[in-house]
C-alpha atoms as a PDB file:
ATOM      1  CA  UNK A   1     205.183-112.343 121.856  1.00  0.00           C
ATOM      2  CA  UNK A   2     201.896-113.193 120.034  1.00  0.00           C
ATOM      3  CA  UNK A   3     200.015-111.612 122.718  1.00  0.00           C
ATOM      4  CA  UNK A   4     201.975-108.763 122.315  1.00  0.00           C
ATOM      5  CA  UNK A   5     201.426-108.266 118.575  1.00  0.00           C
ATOM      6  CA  UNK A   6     197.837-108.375 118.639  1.00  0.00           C
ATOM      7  CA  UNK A   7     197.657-105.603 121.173  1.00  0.00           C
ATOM      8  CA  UNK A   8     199.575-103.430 118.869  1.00  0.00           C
ATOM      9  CA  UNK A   9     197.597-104.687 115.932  1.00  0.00           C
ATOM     10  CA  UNK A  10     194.696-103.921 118.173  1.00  0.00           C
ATOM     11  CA  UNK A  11     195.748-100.489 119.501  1.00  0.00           C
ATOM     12  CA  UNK A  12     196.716 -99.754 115.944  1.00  0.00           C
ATOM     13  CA  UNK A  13     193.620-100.261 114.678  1.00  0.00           C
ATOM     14  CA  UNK A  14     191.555 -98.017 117.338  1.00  0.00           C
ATOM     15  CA  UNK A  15     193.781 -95.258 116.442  1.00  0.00           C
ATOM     16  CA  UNK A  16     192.814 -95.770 112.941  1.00  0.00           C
ATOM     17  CA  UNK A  17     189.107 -95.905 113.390  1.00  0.00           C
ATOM     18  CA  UNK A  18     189.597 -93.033 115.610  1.00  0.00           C
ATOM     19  CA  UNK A  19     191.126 -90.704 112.981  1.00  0.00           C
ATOM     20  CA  UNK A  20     188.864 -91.724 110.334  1.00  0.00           C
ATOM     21  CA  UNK A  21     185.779 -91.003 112.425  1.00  0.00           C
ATOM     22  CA  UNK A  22     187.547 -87.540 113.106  1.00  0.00           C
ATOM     23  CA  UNK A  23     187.953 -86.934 109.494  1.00  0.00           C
ATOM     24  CA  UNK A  24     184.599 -88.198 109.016  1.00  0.00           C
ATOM     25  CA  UNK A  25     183.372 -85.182 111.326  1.00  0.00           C
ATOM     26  CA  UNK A  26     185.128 -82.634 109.707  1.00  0.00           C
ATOM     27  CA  UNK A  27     184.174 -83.133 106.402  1.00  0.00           C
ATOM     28  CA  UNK A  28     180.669 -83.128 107.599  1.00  0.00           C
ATOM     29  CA  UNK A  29     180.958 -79.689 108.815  1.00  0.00           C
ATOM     30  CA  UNK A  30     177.882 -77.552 106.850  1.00  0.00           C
ATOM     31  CA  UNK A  31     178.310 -75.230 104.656  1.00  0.00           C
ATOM     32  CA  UNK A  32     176.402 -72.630 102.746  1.00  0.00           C
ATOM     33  CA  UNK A  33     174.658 -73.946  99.952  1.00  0.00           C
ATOM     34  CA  UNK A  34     172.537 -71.970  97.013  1.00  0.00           C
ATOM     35  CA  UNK A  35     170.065 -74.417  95.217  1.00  0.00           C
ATOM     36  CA  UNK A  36     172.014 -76.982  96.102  1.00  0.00           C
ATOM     37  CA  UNK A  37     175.355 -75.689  95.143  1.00  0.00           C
ATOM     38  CA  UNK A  38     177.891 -74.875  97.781  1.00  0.00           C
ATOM     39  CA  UNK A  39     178.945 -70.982  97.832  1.00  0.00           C
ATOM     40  CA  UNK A  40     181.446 -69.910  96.403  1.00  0.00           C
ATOM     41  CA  UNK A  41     182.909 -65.959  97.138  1.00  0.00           C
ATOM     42  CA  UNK A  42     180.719 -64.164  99.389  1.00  0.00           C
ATOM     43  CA  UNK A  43     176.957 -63.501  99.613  1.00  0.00           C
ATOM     44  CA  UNK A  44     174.650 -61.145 101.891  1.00  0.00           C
ATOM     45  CA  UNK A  45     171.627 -62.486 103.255  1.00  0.00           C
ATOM     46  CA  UNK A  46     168.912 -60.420 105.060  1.00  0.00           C
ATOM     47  CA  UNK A  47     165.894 -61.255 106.883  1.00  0.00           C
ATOM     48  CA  UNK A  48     163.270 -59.973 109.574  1.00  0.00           C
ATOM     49  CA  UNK A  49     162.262 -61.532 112.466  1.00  0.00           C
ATOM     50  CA  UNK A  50     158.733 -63.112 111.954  1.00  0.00           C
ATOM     51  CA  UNK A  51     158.736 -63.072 116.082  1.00  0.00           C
ATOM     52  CA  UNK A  52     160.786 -62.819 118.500  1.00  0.00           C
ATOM     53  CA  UNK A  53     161.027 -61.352 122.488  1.00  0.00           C
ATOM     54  CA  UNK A  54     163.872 -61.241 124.951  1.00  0.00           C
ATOM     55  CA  UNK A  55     163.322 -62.046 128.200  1.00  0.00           C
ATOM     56  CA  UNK A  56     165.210 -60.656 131.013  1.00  0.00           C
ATOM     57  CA  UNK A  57     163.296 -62.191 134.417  1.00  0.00           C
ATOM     58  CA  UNK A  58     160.658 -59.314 135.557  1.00  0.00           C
ATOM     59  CA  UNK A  59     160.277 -58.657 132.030  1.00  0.00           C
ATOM     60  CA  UNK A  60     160.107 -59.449 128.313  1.00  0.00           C
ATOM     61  CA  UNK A  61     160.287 -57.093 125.473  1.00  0.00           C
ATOM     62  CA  UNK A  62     159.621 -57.461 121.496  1.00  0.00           C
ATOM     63  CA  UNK A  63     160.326 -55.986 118.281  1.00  0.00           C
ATOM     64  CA  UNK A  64     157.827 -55.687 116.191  1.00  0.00           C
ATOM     65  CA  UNK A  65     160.861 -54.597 113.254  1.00  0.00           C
ATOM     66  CA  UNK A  66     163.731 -57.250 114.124  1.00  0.00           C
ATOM     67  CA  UNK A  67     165.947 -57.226 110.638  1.00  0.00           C
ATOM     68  CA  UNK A  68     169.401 -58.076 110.246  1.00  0.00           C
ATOM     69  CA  UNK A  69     172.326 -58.061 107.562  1.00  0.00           C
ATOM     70  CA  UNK A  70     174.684 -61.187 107.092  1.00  0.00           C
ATOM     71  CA  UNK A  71     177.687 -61.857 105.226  1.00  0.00           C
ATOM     72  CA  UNK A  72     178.355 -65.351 104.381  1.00  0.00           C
ATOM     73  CA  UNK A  73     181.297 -67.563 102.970  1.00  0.00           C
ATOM     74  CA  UNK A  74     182.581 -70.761 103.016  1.00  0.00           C
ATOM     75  CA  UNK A  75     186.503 -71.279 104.471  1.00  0.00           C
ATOM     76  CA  UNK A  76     188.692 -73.804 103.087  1.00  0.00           C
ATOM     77  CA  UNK A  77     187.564 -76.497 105.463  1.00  0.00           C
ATOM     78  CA  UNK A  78     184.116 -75.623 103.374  1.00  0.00           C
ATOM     79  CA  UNK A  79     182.476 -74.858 106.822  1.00  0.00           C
ATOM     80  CA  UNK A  80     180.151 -72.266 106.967  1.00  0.00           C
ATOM     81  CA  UNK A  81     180.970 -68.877 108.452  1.00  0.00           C
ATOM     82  CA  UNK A  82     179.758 -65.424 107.830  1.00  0.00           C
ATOM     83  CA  UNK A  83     179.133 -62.028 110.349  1.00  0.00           C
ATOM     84  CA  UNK A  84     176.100 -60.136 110.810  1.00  0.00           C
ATOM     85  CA  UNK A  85     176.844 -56.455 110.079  1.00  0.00           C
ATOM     86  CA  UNK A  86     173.821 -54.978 110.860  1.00  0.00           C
ATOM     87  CA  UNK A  87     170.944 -55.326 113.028  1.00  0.00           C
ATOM     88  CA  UNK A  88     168.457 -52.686 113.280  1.00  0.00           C
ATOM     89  CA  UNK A  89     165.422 -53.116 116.300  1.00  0.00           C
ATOM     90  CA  UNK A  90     162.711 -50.975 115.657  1.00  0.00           C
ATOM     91  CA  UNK A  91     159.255 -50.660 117.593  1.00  0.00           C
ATOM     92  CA  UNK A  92     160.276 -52.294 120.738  1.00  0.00           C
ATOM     93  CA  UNK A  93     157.473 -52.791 123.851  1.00  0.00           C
ATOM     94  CA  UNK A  94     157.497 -54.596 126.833  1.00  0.00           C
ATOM     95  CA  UNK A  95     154.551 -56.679 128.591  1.00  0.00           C
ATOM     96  CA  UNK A  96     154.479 -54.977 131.643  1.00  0.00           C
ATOM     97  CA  UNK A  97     153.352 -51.050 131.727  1.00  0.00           C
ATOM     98  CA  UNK A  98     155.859 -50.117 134.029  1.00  0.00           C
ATOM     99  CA  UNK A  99     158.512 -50.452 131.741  1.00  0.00           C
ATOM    100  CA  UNK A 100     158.753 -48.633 128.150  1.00  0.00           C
ATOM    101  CA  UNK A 101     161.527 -49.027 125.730  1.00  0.00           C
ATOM    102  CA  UNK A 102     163.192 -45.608 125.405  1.00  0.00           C
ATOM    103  CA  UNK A 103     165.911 -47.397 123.109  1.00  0.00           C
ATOM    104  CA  UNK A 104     167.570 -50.308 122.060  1.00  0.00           C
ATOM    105  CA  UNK A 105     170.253 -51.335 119.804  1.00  0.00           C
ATOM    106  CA  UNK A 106     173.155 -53.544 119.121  1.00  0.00           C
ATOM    107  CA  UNK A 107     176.451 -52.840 120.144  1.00  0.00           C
ATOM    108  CA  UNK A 108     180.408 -53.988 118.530  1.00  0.00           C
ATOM    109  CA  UNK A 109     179.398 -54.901 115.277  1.00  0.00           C
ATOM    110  CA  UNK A 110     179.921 -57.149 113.217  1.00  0.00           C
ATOM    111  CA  UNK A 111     178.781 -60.554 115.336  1.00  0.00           C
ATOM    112  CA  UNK A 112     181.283 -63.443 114.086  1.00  0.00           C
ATOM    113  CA  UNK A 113     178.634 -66.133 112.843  1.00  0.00           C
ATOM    114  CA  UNK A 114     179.460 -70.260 111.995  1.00  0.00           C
ATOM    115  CA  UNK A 115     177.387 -73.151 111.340  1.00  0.00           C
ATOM    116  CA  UNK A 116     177.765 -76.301 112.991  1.00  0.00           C
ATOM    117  CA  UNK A 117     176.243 -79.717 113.669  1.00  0.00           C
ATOM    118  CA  UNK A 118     174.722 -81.241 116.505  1.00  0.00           C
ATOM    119  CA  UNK A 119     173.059 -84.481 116.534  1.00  0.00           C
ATOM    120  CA  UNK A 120     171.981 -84.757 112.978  1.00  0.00           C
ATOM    121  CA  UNK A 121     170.723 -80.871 112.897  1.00  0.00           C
ATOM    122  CA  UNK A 122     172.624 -77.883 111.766  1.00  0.00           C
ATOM    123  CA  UNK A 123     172.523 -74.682 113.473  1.00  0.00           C
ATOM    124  CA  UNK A 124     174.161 -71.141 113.271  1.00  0.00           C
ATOM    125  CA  UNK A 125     176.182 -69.375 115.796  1.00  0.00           C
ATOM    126  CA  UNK A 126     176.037 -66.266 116.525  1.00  0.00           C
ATOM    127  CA  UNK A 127     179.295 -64.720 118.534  1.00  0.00           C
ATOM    128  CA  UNK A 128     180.100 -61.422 120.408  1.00  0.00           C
ATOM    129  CA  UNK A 129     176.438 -61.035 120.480  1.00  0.00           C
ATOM    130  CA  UNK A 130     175.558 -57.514 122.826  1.00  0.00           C
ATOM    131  CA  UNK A 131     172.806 -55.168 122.988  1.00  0.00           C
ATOM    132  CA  UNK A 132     172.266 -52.494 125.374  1.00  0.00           C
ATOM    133  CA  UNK A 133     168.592 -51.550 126.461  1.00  0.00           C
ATOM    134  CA  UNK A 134     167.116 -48.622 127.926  1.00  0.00           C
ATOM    135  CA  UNK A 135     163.895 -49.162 129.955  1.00  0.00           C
ATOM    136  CA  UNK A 136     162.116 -45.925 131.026  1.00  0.00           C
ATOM    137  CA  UNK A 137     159.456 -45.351 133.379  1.00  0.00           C
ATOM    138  CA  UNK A 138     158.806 -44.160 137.081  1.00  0.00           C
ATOM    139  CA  UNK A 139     158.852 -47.792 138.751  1.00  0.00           C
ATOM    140  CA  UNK A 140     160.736 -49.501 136.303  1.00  0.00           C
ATOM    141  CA  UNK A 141     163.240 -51.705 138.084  1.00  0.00           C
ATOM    142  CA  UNK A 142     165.480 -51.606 134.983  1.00  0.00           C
ATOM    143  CA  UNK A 143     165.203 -47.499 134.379  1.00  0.00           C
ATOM    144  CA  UNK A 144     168.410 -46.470 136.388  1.00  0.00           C
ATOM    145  CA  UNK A 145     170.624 -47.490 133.773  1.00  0.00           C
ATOM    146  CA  UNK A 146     171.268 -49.000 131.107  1.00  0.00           C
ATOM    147  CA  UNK A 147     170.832 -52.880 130.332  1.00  0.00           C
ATOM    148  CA  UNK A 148     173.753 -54.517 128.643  1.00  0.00           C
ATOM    149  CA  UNK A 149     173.376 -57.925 127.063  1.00  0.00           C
ATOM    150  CA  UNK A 150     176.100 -59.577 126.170  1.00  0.00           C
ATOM    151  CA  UNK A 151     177.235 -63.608 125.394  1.00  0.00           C
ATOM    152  CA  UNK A 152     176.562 -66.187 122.614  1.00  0.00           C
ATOM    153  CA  UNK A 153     173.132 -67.520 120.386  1.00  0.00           C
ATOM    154  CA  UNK A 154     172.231 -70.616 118.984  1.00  0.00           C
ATOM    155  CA  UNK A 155     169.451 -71.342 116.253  1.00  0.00           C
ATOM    156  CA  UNK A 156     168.495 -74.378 114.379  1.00  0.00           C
ATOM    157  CA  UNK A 157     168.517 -74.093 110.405  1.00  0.00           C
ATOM    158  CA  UNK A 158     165.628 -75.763 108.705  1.00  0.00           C
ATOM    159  CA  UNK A 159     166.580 -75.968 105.155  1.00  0.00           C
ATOM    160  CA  UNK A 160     162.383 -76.644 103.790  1.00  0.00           C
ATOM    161  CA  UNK A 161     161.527 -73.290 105.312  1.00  0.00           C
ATOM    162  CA  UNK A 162     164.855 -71.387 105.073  1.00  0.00           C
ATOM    163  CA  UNK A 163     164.411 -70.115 108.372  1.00  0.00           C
ATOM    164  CA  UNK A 164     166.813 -70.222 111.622  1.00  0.00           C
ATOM    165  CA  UNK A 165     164.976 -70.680 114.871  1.00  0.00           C
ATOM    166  CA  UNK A 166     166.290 -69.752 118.539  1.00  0.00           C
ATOM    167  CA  UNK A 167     165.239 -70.633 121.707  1.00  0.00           C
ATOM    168  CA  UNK A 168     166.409 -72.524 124.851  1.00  0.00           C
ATOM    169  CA  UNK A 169     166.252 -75.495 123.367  1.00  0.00           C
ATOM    170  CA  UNK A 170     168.768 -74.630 120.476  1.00  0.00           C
ATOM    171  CA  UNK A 171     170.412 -72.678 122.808  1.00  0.00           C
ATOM    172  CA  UNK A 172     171.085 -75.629 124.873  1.00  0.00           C
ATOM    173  CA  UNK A 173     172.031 -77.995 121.426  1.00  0.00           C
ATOM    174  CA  UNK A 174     174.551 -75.648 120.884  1.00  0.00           C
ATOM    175  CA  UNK A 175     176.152 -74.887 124.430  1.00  0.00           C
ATOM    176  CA  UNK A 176     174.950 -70.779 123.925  1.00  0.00           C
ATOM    177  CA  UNK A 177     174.167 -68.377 126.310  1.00  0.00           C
ATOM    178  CA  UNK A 178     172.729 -64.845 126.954  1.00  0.00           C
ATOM    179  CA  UNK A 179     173.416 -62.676 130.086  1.00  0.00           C
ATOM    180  CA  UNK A 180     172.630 -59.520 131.919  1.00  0.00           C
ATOM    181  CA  UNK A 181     175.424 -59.692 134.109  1.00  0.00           C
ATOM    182  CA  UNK A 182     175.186 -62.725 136.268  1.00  0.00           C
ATOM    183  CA  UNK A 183     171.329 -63.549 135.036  1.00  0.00           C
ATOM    184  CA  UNK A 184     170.632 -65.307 132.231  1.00  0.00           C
ATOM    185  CA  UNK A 185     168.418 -64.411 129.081  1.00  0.00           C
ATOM    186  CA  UNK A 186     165.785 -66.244 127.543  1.00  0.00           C
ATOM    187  CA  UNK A 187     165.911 -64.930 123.510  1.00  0.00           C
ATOM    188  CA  UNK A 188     163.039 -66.952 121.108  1.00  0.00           C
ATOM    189  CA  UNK A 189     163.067 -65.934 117.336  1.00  0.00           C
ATOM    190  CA  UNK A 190     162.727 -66.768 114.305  1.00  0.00           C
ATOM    191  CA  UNK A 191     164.463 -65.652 111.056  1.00  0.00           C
ATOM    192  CA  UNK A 192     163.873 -66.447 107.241  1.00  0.00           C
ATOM    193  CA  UNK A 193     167.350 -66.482 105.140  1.00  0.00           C
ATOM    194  CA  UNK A 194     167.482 -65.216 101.699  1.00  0.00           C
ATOM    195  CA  UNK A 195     170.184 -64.338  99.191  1.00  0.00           C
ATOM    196  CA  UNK A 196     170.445 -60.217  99.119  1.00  0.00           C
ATOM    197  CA  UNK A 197     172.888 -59.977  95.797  1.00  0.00           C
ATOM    198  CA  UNK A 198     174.423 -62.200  93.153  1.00  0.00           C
ATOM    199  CA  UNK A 199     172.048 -65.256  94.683  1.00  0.00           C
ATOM    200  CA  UNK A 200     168.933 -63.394  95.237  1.00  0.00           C
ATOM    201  CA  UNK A 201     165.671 -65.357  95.020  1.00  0.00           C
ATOM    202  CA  UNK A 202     167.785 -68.514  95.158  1.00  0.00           C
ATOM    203  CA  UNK A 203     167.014 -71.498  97.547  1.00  0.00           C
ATOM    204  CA  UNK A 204     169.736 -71.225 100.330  1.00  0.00           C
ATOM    205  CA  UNK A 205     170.166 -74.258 102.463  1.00  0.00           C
ATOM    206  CA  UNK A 206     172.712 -75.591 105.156  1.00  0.00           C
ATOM    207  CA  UNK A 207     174.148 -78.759 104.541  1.00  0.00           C
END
């Protein structure tokens, strides 16, 4: 009977370290934050791109104007979550000569957006991401039609230099993923945040 009791007590008490560490989690969900205060309502935040390239294998293209539109809130859980609304690619080149970027641009906007936390860093999601891009030129191997990116991007925030930063690396923190089809996309960029309205020229951190 004793043996019995401390088993429960036992198995009573994993189930309560359990739920606490759960709860522990999900209060540590990030949220938006405006020198140092959590938003409240809704913001925009825009930024461009001070680099980034895409690279389908057999070729990588770049933007020298990569910009983008985000709205922002916090949900009840006060975990970060916003949608970018617009993202505008302007200037686009590839590497190789043999390809040429006749156009580019993203497709089913607005991109659902969250933050999250993985191993001590926080990073932004980017959803629904697709962009369809067409390659011109006589041997070309992408010029018949057009290229259609579609799947999910990960970057690490880093509140000191408001910026977001994505690469394989984040994309693999994060369990993201780009595709053309079956083939998979290497995207590296990265972004500085700022506050477009009622925050503008505030700090804007993740935490």
């Amino acid at each position: 009977m004793k043996l019995r009791k401390s088993i429960l007590l036992l198995a009573s008490v994993a189930v309560l370290i359990v739920s606490a560490t759960a709860a522990a989690t999900a209060s540590a969900s990030p949220a938006w934050k405006f020198n140092g205060t959590e938003l409240t309502g809704k913001e925009t935040i825009v930024g461009a791109a001070i680099s980034s390239s895409l690279t389908i294998p057999g070729v990588t293209t770049e933007c020298k104007h990569f910009l983008y539109n985000m709205k922002i809130s916090n949900n009840a859980e006060k975990k970060g979550t916003g949608e970018i609304t617009e993202l505008p690619l302007f200037e686009c080149t590839t590497q190789t000569k043999t390809c040429t970027v006749a156009s580019i641009e993203a497709k089913k906007l607005p991109w659902p957006t969250h933050l999250v936390t993985v191993a001590g860093k926080n990073y932004l999601v980017v959803e629904k991401v697709e962009v369809e891009i067409d390659y011109a030129g006589e041997l070309c191997a992408f010029s018949e039609s057009p290229v259609i990116l579609k799947g999910s991007a990960g970057g690490v925030v880093e509140n000191s230099t408001q910026t977001a930063e994505f690469n394989k690396t984040t994309f693999t923190a994060t369990g993201t993923q780009l595709k053309v089809g079956a083939t998979s996309v290497e995207w590296k960029g990265l972004f500085p945040t700022e506050g477009f309205e009622v925050h503008r020229e505030q700090e804007l951190t993740v935490g």
